[in-house]
Protein backbone atom coordinates (compact mmCIF):
# COMPACT_ATOMS: atom_id res chain seq x y z
CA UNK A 1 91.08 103.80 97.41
CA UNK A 2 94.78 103.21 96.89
CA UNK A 3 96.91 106.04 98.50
CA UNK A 4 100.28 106.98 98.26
CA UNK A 5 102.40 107.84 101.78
CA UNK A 6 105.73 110.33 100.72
CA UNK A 7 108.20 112.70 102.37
CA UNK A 8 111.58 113.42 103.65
CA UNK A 9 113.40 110.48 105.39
CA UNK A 10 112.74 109.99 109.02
CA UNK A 11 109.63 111.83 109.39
CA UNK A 12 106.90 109.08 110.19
CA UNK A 13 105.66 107.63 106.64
CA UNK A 14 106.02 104.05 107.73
CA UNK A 15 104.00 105.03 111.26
CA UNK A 16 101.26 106.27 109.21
CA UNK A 17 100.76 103.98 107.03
CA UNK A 18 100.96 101.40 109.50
CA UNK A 19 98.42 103.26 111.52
CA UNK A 20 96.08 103.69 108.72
CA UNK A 21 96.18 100.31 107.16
CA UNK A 22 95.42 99.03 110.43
CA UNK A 23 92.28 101.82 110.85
CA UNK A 24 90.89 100.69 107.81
CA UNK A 25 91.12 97.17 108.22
CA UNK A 26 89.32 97.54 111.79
CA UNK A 27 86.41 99.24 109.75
CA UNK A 28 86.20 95.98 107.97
CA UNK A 29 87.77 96.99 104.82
CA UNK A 30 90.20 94.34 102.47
CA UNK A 31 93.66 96.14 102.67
CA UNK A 32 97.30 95.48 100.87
CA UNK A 33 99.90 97.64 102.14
CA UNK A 34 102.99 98.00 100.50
CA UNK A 35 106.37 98.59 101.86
CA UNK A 36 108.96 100.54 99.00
CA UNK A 37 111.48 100.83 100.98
CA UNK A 38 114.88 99.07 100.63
CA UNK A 39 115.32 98.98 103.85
CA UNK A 40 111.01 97.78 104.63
CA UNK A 41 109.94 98.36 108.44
CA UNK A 42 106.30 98.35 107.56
CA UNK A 43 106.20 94.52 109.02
CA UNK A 44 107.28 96.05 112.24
CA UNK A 45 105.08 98.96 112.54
CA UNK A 46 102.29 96.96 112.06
CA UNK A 47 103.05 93.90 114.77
CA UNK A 48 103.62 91.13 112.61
CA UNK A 49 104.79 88.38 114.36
CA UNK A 50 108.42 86.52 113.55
CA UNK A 51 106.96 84.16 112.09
CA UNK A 52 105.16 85.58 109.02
CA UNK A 53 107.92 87.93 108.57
CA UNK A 54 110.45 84.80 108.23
CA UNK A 55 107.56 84.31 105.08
CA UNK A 56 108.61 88.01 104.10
CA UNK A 57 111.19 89.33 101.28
CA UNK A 58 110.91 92.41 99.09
CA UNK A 59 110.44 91.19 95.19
CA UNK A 60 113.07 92.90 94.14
CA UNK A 61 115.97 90.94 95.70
CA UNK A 62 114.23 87.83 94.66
CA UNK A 63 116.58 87.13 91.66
CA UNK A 64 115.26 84.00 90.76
CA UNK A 65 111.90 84.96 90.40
CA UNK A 66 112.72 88.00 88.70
CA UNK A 67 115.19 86.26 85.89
CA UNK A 68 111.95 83.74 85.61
CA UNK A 69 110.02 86.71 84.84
CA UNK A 70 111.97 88.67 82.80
CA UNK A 71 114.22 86.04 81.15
CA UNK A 72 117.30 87.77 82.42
CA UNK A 73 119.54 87.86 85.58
CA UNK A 74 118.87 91.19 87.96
CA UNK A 75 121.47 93.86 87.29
CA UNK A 76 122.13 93.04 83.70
CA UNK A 77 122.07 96.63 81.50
CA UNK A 78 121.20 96.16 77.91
CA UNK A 79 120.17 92.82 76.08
CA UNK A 80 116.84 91.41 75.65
CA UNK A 81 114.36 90.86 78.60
CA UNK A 82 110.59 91.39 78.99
CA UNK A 83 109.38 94.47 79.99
CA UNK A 84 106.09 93.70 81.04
CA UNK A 85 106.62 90.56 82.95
CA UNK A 86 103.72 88.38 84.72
CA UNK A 87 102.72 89.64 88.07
CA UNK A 88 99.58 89.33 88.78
CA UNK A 89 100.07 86.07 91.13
CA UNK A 90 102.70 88.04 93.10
CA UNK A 91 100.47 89.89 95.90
CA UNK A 92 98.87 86.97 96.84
CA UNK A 93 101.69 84.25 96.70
CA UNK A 94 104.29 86.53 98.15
CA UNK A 95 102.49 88.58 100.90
CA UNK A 96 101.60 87.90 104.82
CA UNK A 97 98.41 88.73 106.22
CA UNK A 98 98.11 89.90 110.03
CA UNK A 99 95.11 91.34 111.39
CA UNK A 100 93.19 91.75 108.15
CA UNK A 101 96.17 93.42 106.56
CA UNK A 102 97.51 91.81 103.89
CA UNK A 103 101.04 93.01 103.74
CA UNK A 104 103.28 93.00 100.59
CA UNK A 105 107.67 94.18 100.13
CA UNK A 106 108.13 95.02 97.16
CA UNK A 107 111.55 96.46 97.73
CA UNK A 108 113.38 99.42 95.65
CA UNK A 109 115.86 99.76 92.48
CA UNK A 110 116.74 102.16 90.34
CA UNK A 111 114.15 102.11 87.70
CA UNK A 112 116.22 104.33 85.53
CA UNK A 113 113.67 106.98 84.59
CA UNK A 114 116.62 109.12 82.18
CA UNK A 115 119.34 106.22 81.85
CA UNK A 116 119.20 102.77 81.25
CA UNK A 117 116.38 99.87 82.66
CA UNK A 118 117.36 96.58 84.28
CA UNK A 119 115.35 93.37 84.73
CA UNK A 120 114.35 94.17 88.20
CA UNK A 121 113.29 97.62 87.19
CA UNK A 122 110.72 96.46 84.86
CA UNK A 123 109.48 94.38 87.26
CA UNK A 124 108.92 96.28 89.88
CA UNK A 125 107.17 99.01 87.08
CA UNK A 126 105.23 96.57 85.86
CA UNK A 127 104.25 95.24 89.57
CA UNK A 128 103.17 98.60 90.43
CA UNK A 129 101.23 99.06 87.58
CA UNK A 130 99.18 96.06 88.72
CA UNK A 131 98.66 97.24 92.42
CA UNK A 132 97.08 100.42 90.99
CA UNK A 133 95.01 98.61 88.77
CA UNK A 134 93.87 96.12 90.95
CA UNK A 135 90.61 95.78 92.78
CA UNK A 136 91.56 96.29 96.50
CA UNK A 137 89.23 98.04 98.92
CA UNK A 138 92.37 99.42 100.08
CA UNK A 139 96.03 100.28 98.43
CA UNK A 140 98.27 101.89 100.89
CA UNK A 141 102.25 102.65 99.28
CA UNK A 142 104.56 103.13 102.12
CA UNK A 143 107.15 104.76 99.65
CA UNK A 144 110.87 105.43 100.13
CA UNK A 145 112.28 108.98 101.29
CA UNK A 146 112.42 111.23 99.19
CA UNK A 147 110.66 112.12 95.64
CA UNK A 148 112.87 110.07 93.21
CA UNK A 149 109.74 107.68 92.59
CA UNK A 150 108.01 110.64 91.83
CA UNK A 151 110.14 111.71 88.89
CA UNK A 152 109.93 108.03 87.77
CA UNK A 153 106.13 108.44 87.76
CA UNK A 154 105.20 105.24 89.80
CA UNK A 155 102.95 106.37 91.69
CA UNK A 156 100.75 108.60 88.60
CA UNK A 157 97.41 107.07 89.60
CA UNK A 158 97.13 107.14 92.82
CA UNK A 159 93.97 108.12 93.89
CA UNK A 160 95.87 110.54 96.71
CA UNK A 161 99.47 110.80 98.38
CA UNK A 162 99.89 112.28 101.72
CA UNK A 163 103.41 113.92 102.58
CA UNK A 164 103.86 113.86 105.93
CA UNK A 165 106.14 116.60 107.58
CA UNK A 166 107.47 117.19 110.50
CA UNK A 167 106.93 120.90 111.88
CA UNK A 168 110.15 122.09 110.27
CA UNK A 169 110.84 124.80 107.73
CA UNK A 170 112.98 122.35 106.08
CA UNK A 171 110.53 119.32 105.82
CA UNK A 172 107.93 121.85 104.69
CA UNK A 173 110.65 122.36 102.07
CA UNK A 174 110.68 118.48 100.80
CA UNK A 175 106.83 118.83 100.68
CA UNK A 176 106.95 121.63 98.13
CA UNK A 177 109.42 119.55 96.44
CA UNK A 178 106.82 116.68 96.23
CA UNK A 179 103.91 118.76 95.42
CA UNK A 180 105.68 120.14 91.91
CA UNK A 181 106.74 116.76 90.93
CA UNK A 182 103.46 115.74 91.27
CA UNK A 183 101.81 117.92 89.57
CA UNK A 184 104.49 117.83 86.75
CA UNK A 185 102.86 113.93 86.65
CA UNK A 186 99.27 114.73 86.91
CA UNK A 187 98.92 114.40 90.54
CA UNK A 188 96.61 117.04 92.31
CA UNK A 189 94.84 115.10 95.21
CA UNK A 190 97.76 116.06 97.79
CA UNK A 191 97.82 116.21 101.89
CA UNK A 192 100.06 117.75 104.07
CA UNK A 193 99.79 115.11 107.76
CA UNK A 194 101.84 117.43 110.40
CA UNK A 195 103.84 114.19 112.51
CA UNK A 196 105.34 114.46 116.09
CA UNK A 197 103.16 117.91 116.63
CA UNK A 198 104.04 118.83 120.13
CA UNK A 199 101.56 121.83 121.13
CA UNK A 200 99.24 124.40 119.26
CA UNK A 201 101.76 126.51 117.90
CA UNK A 202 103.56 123.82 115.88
CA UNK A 203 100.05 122.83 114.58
CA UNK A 204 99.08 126.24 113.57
CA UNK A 205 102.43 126.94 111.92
CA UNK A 206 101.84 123.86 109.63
CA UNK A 207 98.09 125.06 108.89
CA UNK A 208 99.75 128.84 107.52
CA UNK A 209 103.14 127.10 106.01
CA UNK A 210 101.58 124.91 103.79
CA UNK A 211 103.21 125.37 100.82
CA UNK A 212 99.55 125.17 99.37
CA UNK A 213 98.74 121.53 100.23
CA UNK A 214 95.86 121.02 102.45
CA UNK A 215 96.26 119.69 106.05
CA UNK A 216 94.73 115.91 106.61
CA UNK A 217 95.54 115.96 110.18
CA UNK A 218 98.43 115.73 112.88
CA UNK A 219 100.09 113.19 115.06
CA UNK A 220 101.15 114.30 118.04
CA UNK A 221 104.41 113.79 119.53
CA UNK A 222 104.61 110.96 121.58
CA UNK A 223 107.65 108.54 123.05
CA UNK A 224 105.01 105.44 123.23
CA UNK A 225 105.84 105.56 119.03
CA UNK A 226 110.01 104.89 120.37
CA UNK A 227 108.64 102.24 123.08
CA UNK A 228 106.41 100.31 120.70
CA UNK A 229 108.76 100.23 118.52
CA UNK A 230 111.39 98.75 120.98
CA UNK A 231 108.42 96.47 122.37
CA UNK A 232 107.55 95.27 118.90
CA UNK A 233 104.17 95.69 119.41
CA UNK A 234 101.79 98.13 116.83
CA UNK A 235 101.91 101.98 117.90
CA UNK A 236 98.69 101.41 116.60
CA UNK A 237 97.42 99.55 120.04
CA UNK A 238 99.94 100.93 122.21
CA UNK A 239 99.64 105.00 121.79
CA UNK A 240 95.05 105.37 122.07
CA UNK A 241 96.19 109.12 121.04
CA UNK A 242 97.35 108.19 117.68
CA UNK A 243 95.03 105.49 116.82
CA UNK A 244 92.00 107.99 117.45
CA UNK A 245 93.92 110.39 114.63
CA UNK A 246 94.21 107.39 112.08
CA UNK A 247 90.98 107.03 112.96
CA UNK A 248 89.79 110.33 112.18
CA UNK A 249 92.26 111.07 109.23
CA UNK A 250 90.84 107.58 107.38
CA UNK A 251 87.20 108.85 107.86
CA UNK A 252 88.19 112.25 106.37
CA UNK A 253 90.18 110.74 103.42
CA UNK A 254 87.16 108.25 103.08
CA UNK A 255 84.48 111.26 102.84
CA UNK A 256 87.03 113.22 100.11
CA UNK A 257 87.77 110.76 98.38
CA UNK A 258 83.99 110.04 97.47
CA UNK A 259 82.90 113.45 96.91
CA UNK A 260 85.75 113.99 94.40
CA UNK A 261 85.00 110.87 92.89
């Protein structure tokens, strides 16, 4: 199962995925999450303690490793460098595991999708490429904001991405966004997850708002996320209300999945 977690900046992707990864790996299943995002909180969301994320560093600021790889120095345009570059040792040399979540940054560049590619850029590609292909029980991509990634097509076999909105005209907005890209890349398995729902109504207007995406599930709005977050401690453990969604929303993904399959 390897799923992809989009949507507008700020509206809970990181929570979620931190919530799921650890749902799954509760129900005894081998998980990698992967944090996208240049500036990666997944670490956080999840509890890991200081000292594994001392061990932690998204690949692509790792310029010695990548000039290793690639046989060129990060942010060099033009000239001769791999393309496809080893990675398959990098998930296990380079991530922490807390929890039975095996945790992984891979960090963000611009991988140039109508200009020109750098070194770290084809690493990154080719690093994704692996995840997808791998053999994990469980892939969960805790992407950046927004749907650049999307028009770079990183994220084309994904078994599933949820976009998770807020109950907003405007986020519902980003999500229609998402849903054209990826379709324009082959990507049909969508679901809308409403975040910091606060009563019925806000639930029921992101059941009839969809912009045609089916509804996963909901979060409800709740300041224990704010206070675990200040705490450092998982939201996971310290908000019972949102671990029984991730709960239900992995079980429901779990039974889709299979049936599409």
């Amino acid at each position: 199962m390897k799923l992809a977690i989009s949507g507008k900046g700020g509206v809970g992707k990181t929570t979620l995925s931190a919530l799921l990864a650890q749902a799954y790996a509760d129900a005894g299943r081998d998980v990698l999450a992967v944090d996208a995002d240049p500036s990666p909180c997944l670490a956080g969301a999840l509890g890991f303690p200081a000292q594994k994320l001392d061990k932690l560093k998204p690949i692509a600021e790792m310029d010695q490793l990548i000039e290793e790889r690639t046989g060129a120095k990060p942010g060099t345009v033009g000239g001769f460098f791999t393309l496809n570059p080893r990675v398959d040792d990098i998930p296990e040399r380079f991530s922490v595991t807390h929890r039975g979540v095996r945790l992984l940054e891979s960090g963000s560049v611009d991988l140039g999708g109508s200009g020109c590619i750098c070194p770290e850029a084809a690493m990154l590609k080719t690093l994704f490429t692996h995840l997808l292909f791998r053999e994990d029980d469980v892939l969960i991509l805790d992407m950046y904001a927004g749907v650049e990634h999307l028009g770079r097509a990183t994220v084309d076999f994904v078994d599933a991405m949820i976009i998770v909105v807020e109950p907003t005209r405007r986020s519902l907005g980003t999500a229609r966004q998402i849903k054209k890209l990826a379709n324009d890349i082959g990507l049909d398995r969508l679901w809308l997850m409403g975040n910091k729902v606060r009563n019925q109504d806000e639930s029921d207007f992101l059941e009839t708002a969809t912009p045609g995406i089916p509804v996963l599930g909901f979060l409800p709005a709740d300041l224990g996320v704010q206070e675990a977050d200040r705490l450092g401690i998982p939201v996971y453990d310290h908000v019972p209300s949102l671990k029984v969604s991730a709960e239900e929303m992995a079980e429901k993904l779990g039974r889709e999945l299979e049936v599409r399959s």
